[in-house]
PDB file of N, CA and C in Angstrom:
ATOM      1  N   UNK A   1      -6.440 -11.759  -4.234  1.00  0.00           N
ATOM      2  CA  UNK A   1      -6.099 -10.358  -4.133  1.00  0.00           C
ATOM      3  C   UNK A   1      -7.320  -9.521  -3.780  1.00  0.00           C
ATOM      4  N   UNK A   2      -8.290 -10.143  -4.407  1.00  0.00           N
ATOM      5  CA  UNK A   2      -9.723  -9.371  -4.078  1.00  0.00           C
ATOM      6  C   UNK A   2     -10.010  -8.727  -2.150  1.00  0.00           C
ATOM      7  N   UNK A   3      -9.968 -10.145  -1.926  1.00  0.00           N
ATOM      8  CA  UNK A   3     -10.112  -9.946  -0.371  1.00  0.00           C
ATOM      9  C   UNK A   3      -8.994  -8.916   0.407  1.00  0.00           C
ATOM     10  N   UNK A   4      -7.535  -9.301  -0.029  1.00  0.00           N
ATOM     11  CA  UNK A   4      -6.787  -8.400   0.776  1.00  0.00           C
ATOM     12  C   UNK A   4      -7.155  -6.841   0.341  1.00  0.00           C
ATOM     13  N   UNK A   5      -7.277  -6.475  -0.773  1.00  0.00           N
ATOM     14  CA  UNK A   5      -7.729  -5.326  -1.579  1.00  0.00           C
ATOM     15  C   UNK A   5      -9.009  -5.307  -0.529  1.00  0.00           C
ATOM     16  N   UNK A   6     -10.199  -5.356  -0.294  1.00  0.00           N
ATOM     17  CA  UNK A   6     -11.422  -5.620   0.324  1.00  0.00           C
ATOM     18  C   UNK A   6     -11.048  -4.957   1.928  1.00  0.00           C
ATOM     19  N   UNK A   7      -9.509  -4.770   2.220  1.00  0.00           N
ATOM     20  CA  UNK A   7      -9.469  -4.493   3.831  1.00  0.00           C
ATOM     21  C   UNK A   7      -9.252  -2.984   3.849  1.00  0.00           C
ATOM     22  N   UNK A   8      -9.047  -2.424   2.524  1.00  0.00           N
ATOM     23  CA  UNK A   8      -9.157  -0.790   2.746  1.00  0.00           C
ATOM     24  C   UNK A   8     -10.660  -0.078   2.136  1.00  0.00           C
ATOM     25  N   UNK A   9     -10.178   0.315   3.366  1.00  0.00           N
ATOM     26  CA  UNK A   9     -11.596   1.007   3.417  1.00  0.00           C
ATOM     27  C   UNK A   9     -11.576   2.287   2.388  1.00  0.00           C
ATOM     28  N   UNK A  10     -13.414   2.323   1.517  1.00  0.00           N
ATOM     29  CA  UNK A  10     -13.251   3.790   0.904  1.00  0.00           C
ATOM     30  C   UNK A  10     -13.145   4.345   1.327  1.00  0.00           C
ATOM     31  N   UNK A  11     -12.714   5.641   0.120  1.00  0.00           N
ATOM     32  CA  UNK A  11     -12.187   7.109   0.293  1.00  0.00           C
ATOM     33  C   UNK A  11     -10.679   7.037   1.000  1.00  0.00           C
ATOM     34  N   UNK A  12     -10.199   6.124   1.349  1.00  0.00           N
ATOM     35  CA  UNK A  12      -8.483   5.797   2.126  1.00  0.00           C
ATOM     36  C   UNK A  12      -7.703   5.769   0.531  1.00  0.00           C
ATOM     37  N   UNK A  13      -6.788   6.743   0.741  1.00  0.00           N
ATOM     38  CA  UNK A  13      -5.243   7.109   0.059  1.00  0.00           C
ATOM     39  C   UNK A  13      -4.606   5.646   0.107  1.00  0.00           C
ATOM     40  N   UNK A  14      -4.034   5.547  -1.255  1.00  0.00           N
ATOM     41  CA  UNK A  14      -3.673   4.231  -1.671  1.00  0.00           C
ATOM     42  C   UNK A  14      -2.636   4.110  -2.710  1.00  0.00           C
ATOM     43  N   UNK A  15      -1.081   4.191  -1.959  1.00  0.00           N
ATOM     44  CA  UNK A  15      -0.048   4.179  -3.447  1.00  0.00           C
ATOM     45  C   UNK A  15       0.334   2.291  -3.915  1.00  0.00           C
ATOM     46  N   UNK A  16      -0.006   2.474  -5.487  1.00  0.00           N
ATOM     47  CA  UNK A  16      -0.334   1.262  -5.915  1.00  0.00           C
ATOM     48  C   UNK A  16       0.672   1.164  -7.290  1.00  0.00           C
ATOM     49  N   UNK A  17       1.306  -0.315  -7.070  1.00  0.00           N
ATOM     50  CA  UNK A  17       1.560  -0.401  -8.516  1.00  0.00           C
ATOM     51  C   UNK A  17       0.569  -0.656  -9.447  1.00  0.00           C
ATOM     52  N   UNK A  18       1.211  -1.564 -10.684  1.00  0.00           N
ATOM     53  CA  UNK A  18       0.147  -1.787 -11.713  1.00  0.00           C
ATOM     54  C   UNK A  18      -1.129  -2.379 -11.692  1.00  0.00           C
ATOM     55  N   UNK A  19      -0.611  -3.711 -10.815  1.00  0.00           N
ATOM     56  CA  UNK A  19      -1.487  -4.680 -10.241  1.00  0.00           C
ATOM     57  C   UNK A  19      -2.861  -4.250  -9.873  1.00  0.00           C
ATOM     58  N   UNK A  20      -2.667  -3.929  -8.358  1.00  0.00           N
ATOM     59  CA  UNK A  20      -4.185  -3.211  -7.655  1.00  0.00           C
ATOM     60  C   UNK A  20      -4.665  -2.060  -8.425  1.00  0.00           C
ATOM     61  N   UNK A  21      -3.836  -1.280  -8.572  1.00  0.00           N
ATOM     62  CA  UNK A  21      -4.081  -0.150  -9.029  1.00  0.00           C
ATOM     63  C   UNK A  21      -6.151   0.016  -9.852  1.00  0.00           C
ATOM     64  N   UNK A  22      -6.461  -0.969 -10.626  1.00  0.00           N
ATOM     65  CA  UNK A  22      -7.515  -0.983 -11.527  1.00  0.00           C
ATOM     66  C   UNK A  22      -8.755  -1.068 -10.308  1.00  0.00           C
ATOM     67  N   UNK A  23      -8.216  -1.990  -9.693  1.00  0.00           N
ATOM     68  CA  UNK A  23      -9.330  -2.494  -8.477  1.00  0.00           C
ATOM     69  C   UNK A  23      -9.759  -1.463  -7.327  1.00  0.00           C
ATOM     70  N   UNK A  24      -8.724  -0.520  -7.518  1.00  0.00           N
ATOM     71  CA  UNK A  24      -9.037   0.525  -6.550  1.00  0.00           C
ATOM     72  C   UNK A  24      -9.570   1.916  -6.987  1.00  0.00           C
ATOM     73  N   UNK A  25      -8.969   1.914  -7.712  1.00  0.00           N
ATOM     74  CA  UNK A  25      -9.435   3.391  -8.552  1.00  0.00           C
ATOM     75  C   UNK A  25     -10.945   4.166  -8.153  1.00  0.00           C
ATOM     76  N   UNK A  26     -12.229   2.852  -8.209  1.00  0.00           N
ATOM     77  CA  UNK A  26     -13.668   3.859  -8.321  1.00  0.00           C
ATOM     78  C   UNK A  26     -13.755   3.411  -7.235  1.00  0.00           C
ATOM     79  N   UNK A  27     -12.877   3.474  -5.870  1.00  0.00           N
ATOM     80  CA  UNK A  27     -13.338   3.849  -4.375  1.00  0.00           C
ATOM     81  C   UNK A  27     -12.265   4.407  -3.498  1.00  0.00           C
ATOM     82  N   UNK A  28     -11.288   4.269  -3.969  1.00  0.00           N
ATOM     83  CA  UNK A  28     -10.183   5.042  -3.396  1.00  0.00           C
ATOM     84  C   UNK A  28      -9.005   6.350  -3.741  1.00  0.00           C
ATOM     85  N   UNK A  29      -8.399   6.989  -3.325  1.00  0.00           N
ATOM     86  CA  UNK A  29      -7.459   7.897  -4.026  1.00  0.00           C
ATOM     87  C   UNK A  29      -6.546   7.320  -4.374  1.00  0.00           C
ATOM     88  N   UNK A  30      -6.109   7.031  -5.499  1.00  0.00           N
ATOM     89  CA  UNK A  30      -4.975   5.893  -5.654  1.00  0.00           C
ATOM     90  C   UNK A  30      -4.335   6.980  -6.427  1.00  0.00           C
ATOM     91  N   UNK A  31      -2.585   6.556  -5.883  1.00  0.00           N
ATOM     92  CA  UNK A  31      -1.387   7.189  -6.402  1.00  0.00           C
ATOM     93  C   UNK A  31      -0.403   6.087  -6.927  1.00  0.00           C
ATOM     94  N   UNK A  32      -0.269   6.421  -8.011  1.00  0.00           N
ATOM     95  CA  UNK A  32       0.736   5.343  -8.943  1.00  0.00           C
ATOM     96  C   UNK A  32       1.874   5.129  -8.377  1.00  0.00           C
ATOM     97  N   UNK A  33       2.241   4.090  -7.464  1.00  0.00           N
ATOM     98  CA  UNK A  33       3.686   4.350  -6.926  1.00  0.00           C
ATOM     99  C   UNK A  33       5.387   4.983  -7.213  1.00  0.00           C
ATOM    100  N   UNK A  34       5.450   5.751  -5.791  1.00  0.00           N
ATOM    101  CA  UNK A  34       6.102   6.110  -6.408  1.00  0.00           C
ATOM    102  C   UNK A  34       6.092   7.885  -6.846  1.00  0.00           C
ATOM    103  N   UNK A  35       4.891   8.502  -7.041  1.00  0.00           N
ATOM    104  CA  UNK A  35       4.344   9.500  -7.612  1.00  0.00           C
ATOM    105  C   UNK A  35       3.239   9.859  -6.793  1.00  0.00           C
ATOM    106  N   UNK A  36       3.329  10.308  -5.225  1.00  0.00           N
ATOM    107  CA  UNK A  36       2.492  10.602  -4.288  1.00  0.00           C
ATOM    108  C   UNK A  36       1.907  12.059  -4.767  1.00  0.00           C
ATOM    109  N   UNK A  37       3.056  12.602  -4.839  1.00  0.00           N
ATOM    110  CA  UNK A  37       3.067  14.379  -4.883  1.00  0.00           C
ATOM    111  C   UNK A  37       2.913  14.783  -3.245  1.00  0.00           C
ATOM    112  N   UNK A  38       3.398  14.019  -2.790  1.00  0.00           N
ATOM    113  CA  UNK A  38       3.141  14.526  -1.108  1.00  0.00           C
ATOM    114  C   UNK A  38       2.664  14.254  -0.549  1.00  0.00           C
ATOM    115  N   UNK A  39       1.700  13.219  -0.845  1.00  0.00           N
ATOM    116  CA  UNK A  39       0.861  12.677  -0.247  1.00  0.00           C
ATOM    117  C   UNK A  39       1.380  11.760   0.959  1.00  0.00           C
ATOM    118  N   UNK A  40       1.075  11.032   1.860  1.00  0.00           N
ATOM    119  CA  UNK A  40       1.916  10.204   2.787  1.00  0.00           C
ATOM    120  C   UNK A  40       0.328   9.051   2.314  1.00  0.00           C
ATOM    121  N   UNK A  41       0.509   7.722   1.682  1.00  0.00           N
ATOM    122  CA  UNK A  41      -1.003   7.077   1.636  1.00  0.00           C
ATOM    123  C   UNK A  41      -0.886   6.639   3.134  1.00  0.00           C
ATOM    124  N   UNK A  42      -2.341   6.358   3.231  1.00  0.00           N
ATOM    125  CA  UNK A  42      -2.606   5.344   4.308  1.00  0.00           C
ATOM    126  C   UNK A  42      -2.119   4.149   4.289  1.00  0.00           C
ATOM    127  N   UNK A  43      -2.459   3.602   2.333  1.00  0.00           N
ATOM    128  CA  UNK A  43      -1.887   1.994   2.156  1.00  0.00           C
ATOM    129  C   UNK A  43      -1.151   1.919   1.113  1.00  0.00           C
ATOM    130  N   UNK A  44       0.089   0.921   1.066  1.00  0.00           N
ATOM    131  CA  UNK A  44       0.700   1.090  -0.278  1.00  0.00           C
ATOM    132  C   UNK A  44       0.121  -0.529  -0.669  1.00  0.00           C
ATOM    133  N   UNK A  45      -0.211  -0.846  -1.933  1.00  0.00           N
ATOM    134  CA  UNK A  45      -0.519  -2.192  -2.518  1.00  0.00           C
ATOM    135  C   UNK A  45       0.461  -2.627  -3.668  1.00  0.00           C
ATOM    136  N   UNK A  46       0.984  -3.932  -3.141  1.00  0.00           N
ATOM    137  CA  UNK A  46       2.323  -4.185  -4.197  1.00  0.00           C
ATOM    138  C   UNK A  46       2.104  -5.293  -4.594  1.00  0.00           C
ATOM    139  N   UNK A  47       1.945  -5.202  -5.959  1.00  0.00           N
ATOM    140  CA  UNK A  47       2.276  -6.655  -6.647  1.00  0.00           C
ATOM    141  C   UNK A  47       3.610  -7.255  -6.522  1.00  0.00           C
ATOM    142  N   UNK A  48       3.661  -8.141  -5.867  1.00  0.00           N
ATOM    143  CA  UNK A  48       5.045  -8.876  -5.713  1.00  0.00           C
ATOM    144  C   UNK A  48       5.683 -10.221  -6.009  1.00  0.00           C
ATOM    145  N   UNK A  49       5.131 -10.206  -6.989  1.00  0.00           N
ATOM    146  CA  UNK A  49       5.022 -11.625  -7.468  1.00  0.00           C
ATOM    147  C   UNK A  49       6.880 -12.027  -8.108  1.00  0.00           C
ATOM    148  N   UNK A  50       7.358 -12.919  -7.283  1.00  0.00           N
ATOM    149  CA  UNK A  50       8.675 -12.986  -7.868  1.00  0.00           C
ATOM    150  C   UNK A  50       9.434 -12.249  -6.682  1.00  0.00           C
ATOM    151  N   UNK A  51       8.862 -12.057  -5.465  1.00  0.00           N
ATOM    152  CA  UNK A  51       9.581 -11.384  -4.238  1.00  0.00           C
ATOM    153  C   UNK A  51      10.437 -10.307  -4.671  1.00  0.00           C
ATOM    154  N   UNK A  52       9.405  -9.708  -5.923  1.00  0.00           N
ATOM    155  CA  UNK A  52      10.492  -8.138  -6.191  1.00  0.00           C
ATOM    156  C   UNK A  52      10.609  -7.248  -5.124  1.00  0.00           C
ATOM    157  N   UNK A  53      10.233  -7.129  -4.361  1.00  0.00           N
ATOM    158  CA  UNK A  53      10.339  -6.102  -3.200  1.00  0.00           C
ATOM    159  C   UNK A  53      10.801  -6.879  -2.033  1.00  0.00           C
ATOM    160  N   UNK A  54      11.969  -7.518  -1.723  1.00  0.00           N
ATOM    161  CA  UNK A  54      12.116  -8.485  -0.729  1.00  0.00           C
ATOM    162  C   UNK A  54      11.891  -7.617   0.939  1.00  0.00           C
ATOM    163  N   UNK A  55      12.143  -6.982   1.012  1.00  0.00           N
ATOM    164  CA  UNK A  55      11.599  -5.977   2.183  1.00  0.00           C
ATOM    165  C   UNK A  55      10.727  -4.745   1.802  1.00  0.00           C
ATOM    166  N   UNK A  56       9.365  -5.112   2.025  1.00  0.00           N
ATOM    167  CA  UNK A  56       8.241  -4.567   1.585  1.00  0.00           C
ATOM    168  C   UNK A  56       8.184  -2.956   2.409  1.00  0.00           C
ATOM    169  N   UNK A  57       8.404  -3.080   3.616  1.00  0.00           N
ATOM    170  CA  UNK A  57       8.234  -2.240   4.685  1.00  0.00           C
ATOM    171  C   UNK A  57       9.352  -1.569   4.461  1.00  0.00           C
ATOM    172  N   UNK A  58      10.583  -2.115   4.223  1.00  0.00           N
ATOM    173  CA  UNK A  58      11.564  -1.445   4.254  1.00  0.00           C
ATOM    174  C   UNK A  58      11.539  -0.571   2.737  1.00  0.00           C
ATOM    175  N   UNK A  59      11.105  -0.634   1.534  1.00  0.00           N
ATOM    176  CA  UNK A  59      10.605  -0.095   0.658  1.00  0.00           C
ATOM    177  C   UNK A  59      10.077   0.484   0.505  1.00  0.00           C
ATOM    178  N   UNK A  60       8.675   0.780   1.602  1.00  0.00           N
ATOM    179  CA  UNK A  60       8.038   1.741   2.198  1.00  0.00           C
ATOM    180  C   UNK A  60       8.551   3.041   2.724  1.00  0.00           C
ATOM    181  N   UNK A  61       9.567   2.632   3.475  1.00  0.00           N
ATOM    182  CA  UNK A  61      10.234   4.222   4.451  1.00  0.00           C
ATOM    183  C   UNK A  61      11.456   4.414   3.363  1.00  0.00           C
ATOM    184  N   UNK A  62      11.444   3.780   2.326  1.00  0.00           N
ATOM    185  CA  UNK A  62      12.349   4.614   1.575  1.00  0.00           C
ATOM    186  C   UNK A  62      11.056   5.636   0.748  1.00  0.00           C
ATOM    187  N   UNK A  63      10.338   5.222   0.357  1.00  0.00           N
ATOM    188  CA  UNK A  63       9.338   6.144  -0.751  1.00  0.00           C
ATOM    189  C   UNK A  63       8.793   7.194   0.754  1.00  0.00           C
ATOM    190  N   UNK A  64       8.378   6.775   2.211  1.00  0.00           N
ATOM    191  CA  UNK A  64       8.056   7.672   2.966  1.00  0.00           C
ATOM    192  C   UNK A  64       8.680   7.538   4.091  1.00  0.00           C
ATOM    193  N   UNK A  65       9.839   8.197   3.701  1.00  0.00           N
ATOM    194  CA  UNK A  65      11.171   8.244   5.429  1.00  0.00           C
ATOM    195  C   UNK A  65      10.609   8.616   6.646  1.00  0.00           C
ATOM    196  N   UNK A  66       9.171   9.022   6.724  1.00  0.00           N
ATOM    197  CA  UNK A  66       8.718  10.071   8.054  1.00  0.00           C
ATOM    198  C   UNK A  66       7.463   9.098   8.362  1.00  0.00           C
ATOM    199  N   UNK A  67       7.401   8.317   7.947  1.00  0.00           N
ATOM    200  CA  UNK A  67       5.807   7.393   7.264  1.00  0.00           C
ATOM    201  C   UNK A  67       6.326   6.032   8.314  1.00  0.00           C
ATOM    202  N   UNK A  68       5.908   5.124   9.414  1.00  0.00           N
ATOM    203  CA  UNK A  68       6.221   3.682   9.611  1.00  0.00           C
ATOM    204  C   UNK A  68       4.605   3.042   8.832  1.00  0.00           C
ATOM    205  N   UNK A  69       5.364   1.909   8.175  1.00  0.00           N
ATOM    206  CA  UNK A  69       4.212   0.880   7.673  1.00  0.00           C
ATOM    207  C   UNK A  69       4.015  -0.594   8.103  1.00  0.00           C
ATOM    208  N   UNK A  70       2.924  -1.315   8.086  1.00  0.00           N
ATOM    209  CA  UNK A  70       3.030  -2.598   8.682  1.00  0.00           C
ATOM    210  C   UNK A  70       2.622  -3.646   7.880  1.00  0.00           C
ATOM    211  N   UNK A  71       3.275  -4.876   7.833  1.00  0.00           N
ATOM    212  CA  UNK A  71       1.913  -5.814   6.390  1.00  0.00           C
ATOM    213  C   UNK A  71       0.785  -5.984   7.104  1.00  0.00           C
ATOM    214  N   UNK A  72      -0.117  -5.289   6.621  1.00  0.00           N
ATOM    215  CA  UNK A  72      -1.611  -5.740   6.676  1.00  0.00           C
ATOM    216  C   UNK A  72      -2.033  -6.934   5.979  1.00  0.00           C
ATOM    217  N   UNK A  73      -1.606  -7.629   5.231  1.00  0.00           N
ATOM    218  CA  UNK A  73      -1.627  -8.795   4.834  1.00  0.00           C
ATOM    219  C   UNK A  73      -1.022  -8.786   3.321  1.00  0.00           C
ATOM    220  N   UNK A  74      -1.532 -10.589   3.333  1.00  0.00           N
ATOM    221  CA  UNK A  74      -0.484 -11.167   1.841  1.00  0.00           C
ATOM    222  C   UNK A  74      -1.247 -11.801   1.330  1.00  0.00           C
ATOM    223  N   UNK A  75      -0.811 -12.063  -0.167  1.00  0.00           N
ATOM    224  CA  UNK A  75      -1.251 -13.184  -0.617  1.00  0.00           C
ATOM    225  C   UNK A  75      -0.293 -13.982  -1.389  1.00  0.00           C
ATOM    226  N   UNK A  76      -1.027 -15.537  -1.122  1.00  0.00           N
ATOM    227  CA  UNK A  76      -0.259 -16.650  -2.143  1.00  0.00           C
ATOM    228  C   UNK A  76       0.420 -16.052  -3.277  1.00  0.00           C
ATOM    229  N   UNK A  77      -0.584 -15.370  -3.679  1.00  0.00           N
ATOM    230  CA  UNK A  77      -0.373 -14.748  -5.319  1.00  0.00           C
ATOM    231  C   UNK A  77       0.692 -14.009  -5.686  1.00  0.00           C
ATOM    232  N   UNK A  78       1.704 -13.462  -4.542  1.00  0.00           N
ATOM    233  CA  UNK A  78       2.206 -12.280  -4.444  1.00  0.00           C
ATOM    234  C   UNK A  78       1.975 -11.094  -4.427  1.00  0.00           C
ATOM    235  N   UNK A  79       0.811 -10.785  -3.672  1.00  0.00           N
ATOM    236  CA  UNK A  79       0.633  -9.306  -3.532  1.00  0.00           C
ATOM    237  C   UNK A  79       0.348  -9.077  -2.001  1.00  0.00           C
ATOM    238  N   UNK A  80       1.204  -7.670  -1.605  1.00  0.00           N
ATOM    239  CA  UNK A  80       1.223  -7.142   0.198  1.00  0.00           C
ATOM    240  C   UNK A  80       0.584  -6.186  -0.220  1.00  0.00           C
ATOM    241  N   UNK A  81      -0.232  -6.002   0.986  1.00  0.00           N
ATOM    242  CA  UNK A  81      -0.576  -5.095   1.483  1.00  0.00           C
ATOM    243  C   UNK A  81      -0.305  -4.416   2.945  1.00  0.00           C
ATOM    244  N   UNK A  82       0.198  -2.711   2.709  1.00  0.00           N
ATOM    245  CA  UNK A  82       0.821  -2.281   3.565  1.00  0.00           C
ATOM    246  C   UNK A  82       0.044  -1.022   4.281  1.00  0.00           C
ATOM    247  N   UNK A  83      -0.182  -0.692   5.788  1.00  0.00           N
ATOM    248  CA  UNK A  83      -1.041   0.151   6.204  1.00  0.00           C
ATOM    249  C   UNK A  83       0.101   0.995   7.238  1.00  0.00           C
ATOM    250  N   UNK A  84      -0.674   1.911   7.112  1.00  0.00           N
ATOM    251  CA  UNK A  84       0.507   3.189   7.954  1.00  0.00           C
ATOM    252  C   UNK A  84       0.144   2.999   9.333  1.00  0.00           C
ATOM    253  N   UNK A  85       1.177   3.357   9.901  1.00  0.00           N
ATOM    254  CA  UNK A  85       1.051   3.405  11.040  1.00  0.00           C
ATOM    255  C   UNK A  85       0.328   4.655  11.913  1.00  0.00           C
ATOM    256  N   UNK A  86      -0.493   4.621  12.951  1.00  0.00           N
ATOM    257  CA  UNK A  86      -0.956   6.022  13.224  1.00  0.00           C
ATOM    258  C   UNK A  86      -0.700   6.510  14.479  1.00  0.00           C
ATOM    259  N   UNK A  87      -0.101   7.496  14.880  1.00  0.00           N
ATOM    260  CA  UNK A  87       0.627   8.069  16.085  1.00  0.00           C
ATOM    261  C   UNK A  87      -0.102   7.556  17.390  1.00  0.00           C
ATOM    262  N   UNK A  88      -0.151   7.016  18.365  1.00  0.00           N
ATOM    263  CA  UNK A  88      -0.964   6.974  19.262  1.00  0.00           C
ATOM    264  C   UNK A  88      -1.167   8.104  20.306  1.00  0.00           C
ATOM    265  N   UNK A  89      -2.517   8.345  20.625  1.00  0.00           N
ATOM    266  CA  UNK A  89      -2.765   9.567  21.562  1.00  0.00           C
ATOM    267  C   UNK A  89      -2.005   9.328  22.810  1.00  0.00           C
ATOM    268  N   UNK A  90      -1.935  10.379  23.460  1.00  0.00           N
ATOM    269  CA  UNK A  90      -1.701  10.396  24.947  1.00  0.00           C
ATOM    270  C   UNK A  90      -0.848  11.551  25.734  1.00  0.00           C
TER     271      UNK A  90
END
């Protein structure tokens, strides 16, 4: 989990369950999932151990309907990590 945790970068908005949540705290803005206050994060981090979230992404645009997200990666362990998508210029 360390490493996938390791791909957001500080100071990046981060809605987290219980899991990540500790690991992120003294470098990121972390929002307890679920409980943005408006925020749209950059990354959501889910403990998923037991495939509680069987559509991760799709779990995503329910907490942010206006928000697309992508797996930025996984682990064995059960935990995704999810990164927003960002409008492209042009």
């Amino acid at each position: 989990m360390e490493r996938l945790l390791a791909r957001i970068p500080d100071g990046a908005t981060v809605e987290a369950d219980i899991g990540p949540i500790s690991r992120l705290t003294s470098r990121c803005r972390v929002f307890r999932l679920g409980d943005t206050r408006g925020v749209t994060p950059e990354y959501i981090a889910l403990e998923n151990i037991g495939d509680r979230y069987r559509d991760p992404v799709g779990y995503a645009r329910q907490l942010h309907p206006l928000a697309e997200y992508d797996v930025a990666g996984e682990t064995t362990g059960g935990y995704v990590l999810l990164q927003r998508r960002t409008a492209s210029g042009g």
